[in-house]
Protein backbone atom coordinates (compact mmCIF):
# COMPACT_ATOMS: atom_id res chain seq x y z
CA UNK A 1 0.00 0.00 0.00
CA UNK A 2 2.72 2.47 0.57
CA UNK A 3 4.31 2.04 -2.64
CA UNK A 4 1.04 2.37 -4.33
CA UNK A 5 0.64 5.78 -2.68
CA UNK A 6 4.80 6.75 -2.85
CA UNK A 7 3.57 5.90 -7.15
CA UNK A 8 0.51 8.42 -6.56
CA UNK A 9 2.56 11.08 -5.13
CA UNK A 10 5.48 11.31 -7.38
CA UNK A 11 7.67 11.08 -4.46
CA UNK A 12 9.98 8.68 -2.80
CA UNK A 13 10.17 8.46 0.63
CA UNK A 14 13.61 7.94 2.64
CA UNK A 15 11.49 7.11 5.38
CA UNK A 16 8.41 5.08 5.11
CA UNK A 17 7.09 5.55 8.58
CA UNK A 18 6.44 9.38 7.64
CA UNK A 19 4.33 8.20 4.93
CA UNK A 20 2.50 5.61 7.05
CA UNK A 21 1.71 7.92 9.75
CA UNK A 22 0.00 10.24 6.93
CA UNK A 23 -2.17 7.87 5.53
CA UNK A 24 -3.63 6.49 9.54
CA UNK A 25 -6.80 7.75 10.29
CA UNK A 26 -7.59 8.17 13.78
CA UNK A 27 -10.13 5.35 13.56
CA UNK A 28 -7.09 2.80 13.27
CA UNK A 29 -4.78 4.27 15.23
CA UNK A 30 -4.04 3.31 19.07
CA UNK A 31 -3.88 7.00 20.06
CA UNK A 32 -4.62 10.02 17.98
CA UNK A 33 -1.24 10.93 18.65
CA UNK A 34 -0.38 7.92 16.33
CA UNK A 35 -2.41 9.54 13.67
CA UNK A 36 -2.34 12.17 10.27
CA UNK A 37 -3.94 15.10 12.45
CA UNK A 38 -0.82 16.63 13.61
CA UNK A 39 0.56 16.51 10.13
CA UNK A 40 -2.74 17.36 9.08
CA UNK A 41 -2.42 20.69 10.57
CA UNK A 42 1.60 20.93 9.23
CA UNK A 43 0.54 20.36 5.82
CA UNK A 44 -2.07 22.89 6.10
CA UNK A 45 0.23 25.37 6.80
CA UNK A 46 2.27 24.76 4.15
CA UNK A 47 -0.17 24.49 1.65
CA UNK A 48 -1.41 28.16 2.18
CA UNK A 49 2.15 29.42 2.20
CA UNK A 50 2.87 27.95 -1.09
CA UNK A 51 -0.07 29.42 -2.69
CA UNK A 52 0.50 32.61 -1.18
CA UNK A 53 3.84 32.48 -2.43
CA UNK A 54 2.76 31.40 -5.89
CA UNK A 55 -0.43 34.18 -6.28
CA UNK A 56 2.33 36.84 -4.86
CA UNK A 57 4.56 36.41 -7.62
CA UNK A 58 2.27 35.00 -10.87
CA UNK A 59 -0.39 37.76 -10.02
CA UNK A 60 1.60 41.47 -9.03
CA UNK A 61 -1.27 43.68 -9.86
CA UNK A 62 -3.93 41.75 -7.72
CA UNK A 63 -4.71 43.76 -4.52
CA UNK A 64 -4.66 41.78 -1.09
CA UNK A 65 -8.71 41.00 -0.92
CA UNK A 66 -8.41 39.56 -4.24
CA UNK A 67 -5.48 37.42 -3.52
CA UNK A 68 -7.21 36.34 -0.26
CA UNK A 69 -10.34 34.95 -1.91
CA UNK A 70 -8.28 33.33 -4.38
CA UNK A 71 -6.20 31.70 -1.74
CA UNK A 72 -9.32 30.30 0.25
CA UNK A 73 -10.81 29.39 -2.62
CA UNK A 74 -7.56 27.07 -3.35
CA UNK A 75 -6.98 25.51 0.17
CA UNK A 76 -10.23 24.71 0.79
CA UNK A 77 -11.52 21.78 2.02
CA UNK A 78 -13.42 20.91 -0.85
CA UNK A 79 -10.23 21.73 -3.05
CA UNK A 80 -8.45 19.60 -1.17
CA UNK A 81 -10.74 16.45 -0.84
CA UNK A 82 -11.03 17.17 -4.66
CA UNK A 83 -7.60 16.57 -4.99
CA UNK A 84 -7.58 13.73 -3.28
CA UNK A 85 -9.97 12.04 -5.10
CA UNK A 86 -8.53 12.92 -8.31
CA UNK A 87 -5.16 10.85 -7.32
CA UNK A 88 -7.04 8.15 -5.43
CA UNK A 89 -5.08 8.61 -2.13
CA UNK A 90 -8.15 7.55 -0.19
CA UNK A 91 -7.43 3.74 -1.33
CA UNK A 92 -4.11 3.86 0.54
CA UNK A 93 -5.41 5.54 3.74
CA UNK A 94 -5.60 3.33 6.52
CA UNK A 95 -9.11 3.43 8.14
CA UNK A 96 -10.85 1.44 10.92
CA UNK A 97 -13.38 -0.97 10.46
CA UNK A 98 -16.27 1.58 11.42
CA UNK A 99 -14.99 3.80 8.47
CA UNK A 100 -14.34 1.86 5.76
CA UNK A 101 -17.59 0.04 5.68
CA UNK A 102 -19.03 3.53 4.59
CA UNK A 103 -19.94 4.16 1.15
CA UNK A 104 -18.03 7.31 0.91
CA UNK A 105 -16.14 9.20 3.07
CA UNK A 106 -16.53 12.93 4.56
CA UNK A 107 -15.07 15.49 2.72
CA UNK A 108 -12.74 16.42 5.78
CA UNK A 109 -11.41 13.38 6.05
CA UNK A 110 -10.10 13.20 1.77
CA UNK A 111 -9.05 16.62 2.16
CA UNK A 112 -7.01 15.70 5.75
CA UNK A 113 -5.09 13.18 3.81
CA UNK A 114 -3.74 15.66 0.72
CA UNK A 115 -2.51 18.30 3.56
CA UNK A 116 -0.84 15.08 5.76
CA UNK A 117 0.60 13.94 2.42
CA UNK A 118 2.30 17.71 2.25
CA UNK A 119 3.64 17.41 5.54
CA UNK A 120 4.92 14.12 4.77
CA UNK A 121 7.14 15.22 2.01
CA UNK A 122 8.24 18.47 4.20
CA UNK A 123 9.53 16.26 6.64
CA UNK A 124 11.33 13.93 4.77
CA UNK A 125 12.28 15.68 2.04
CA UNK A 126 11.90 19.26 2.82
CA UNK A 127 10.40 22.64 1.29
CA UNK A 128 11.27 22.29 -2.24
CA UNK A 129 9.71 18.50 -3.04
CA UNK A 130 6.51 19.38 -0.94
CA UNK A 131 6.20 22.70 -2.82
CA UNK A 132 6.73 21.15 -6.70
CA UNK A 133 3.94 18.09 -5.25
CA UNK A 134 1.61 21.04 -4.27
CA UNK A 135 1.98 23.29 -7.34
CA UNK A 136 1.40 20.37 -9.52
CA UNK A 137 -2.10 19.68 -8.34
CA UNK A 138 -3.55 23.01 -7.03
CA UNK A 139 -2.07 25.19 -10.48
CA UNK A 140 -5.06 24.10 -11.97
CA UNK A 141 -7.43 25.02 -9.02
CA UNK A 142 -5.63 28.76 -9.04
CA UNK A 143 -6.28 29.31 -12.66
CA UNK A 144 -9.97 27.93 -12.17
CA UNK A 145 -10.66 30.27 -8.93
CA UNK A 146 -8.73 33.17 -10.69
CA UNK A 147 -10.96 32.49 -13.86
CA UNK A 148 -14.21 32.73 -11.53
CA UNK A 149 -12.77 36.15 -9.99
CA UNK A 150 -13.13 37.36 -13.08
CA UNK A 151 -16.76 36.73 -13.65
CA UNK A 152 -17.56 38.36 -11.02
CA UNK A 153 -15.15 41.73 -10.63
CA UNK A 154 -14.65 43.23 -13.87
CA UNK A 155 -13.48 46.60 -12.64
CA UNK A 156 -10.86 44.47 -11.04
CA UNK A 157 -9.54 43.10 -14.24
CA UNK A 158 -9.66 46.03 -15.81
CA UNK A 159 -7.76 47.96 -13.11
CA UNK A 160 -5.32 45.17 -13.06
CA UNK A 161 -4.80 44.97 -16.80
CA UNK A 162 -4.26 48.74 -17.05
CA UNK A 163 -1.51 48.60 -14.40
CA UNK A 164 0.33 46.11 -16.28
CA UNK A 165 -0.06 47.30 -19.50
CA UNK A 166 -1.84 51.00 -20.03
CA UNK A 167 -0.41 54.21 -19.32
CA UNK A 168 -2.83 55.57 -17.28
CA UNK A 169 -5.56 54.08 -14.93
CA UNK A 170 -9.02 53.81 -15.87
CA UNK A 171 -12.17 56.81 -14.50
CA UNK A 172 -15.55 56.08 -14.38
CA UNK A 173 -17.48 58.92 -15.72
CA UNK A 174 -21.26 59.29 -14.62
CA UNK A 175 -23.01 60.34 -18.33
CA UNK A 176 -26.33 60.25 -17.25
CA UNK A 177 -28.94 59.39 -14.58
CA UNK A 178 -32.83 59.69 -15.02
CA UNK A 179 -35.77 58.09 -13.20
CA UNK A 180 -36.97 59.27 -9.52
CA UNK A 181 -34.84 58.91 -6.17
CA UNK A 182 -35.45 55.69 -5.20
CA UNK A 183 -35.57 54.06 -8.74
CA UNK A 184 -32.94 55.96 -10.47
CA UNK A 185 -30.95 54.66 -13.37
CA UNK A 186 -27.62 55.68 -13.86
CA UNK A 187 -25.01 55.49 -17.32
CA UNK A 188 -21.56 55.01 -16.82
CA UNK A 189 -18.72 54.71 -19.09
CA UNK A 190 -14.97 53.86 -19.23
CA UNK A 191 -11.98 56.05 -20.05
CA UNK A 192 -8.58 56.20 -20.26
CA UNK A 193 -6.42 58.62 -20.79
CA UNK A 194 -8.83 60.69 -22.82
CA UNK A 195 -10.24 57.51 -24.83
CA UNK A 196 -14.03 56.65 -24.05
CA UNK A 197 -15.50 53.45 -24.48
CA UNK A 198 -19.25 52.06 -24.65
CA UNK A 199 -21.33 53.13 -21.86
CA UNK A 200 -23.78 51.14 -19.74
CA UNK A 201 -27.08 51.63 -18.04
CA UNK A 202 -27.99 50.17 -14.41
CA UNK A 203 -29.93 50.89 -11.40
CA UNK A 204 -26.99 51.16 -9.08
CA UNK A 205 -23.51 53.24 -10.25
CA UNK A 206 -21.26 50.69 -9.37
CA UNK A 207 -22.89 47.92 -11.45
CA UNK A 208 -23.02 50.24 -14.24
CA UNK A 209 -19.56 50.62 -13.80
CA UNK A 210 -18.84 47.23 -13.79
CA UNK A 211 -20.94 47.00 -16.77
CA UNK A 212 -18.72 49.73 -18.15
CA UNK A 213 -15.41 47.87 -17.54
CA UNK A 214 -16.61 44.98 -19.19
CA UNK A 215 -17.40 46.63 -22.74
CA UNK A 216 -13.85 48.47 -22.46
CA UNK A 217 -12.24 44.98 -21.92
CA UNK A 218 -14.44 43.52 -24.62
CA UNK A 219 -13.63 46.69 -27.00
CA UNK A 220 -10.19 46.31 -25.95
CA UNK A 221 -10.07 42.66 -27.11
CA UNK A 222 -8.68 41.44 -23.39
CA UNK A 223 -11.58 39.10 -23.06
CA UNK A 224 -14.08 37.63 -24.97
CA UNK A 225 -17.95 35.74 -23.75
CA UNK A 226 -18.59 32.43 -24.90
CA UNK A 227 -22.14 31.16 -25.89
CA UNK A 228 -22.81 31.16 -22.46
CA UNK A 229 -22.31 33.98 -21.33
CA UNK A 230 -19.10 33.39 -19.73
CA UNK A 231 -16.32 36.05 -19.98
CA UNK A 232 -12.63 34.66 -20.52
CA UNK A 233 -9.21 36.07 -20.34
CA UNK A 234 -7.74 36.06 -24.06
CA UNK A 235 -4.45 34.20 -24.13
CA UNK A 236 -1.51 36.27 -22.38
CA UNK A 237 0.63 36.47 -25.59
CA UNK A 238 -2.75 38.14 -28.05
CA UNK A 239 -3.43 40.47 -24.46
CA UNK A 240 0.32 41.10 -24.37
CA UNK A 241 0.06 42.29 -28.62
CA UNK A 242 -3.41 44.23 -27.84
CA UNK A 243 -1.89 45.99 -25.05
CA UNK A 244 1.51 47.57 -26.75
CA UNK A 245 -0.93 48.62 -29.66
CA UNK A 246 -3.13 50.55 -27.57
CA UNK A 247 -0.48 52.29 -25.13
CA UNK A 248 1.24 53.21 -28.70
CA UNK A 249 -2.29 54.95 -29.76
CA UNK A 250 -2.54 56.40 -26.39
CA UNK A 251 1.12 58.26 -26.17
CA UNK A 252 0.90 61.90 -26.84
CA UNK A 253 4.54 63.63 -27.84
């Protein structure tokens, strides 16, 4: 059983006891002590250091909330126990009698076993084997949550995508509003540096300025909206091409 699970993690172990004592639930173990919980909460620690590290340095124009959601969105339980399931680790865990008769098991207890796995490989191998096992299952989960973010936050993308790439930030300018007190309607549009794109019509300003972002970024060819209705980043290399072409038509002498 432990070489079936040293095969599913990608990693060999100079000491098999580590290993062992990561995949023992506390349902088979003499004393708790004996069990994955302590490196349950090692691994758990680790895990949302690596991420941190890895959305610090792959994302330098998100601010701190959205790095924050993206990071609990990652090494969450449900993440985790996703994980887990993908790699089959729960058919190596060691489980008593009451627990493995059970159809399926909790979500806490799959997603205990990928953060015990983590603090396996820290201990026995250290921080650079445990970060590369990590990276190589929760990328994935970072580009899906990051993905999400952006259905949800356009200004966000927009602010971020200028910062990177624009030479100037982007205003919100209030066109219009019409309609009585308390069932006004308000028109909002984008611009940058002097350039104005599409407006947009709501019945609150800030979702007609997220309205707003999203036709600049549309306009601007940095996402596009499937059949669905779901908005996508373009690829990083056509953003990267978009974006020198319109700071060039933005420069003035």
């Amino acid at each position: 059983m432990l070489e079936k699970a040293s095969q599913i993690i990608g990693y060999t172990f100079k000491d098999e006891s580590i290993l062992a004592e990561a995949l023992t639930h506390a349902s088979s173990a003499g004393h708790r002590l004996q069990s994955n919980e302590r490196m349950e909460f090692l691994g758990d620690a680790i895990l949302g250091f690596v991420v941190s590290e890895y959305l610090y340095h792959n994302y330098p124009t998100f601010l701190e909330g959205d790095l924050t959601k993206i990071k609990s969105s990652v090494v969450s339980r449900k993440t985790c126990a996703t994980i887990t399931e993908e790699l089959d680790l729960v058919s190596t865990l060691n489980l008593g009698k009451g627990m493995s008769n059970r159809p399926g098991l909790p979500p806490s207890i799959a997603a205990a076993v990928f953060e015990a796995t983590i603090a396996a490989i820290y201990l026995d191998g250290g921080y650079e084997p445990a970060r590369q096992f990590i990276l190589r299952h929760v990328t994935t989960h970072i580009e899906a949550a990051v993905e999400s973010a952006h259905q949800q936050n356009f200004k966000s993308v927009l602010q971020q995508f200028a910062q990177r790439h624009l030479p100037s930030n982007p205003q919100y300018i209030l066109l219009d509003e019409k309609g009585p007190d308390h069932s006004k309607c308000f028109e909002v549009c984008v611009e940058i540096r002097g350039r104005r794109f599409p407006s947009a019509w709501a019945n609150a300003k800030k979702e007609a300025e997220q309205k707003a972002a999203l036709h600049a970024l549309k306009q601007m060819d940095v996402v596009e909206v499937d059949a669905n209705g779901n908005v996508h980043l373009r690829d990083p290399e056509t953003t990267r091409h978009r974006a020198a072409e319109l700071a060039g038509n933005n420069r003035t002498d």
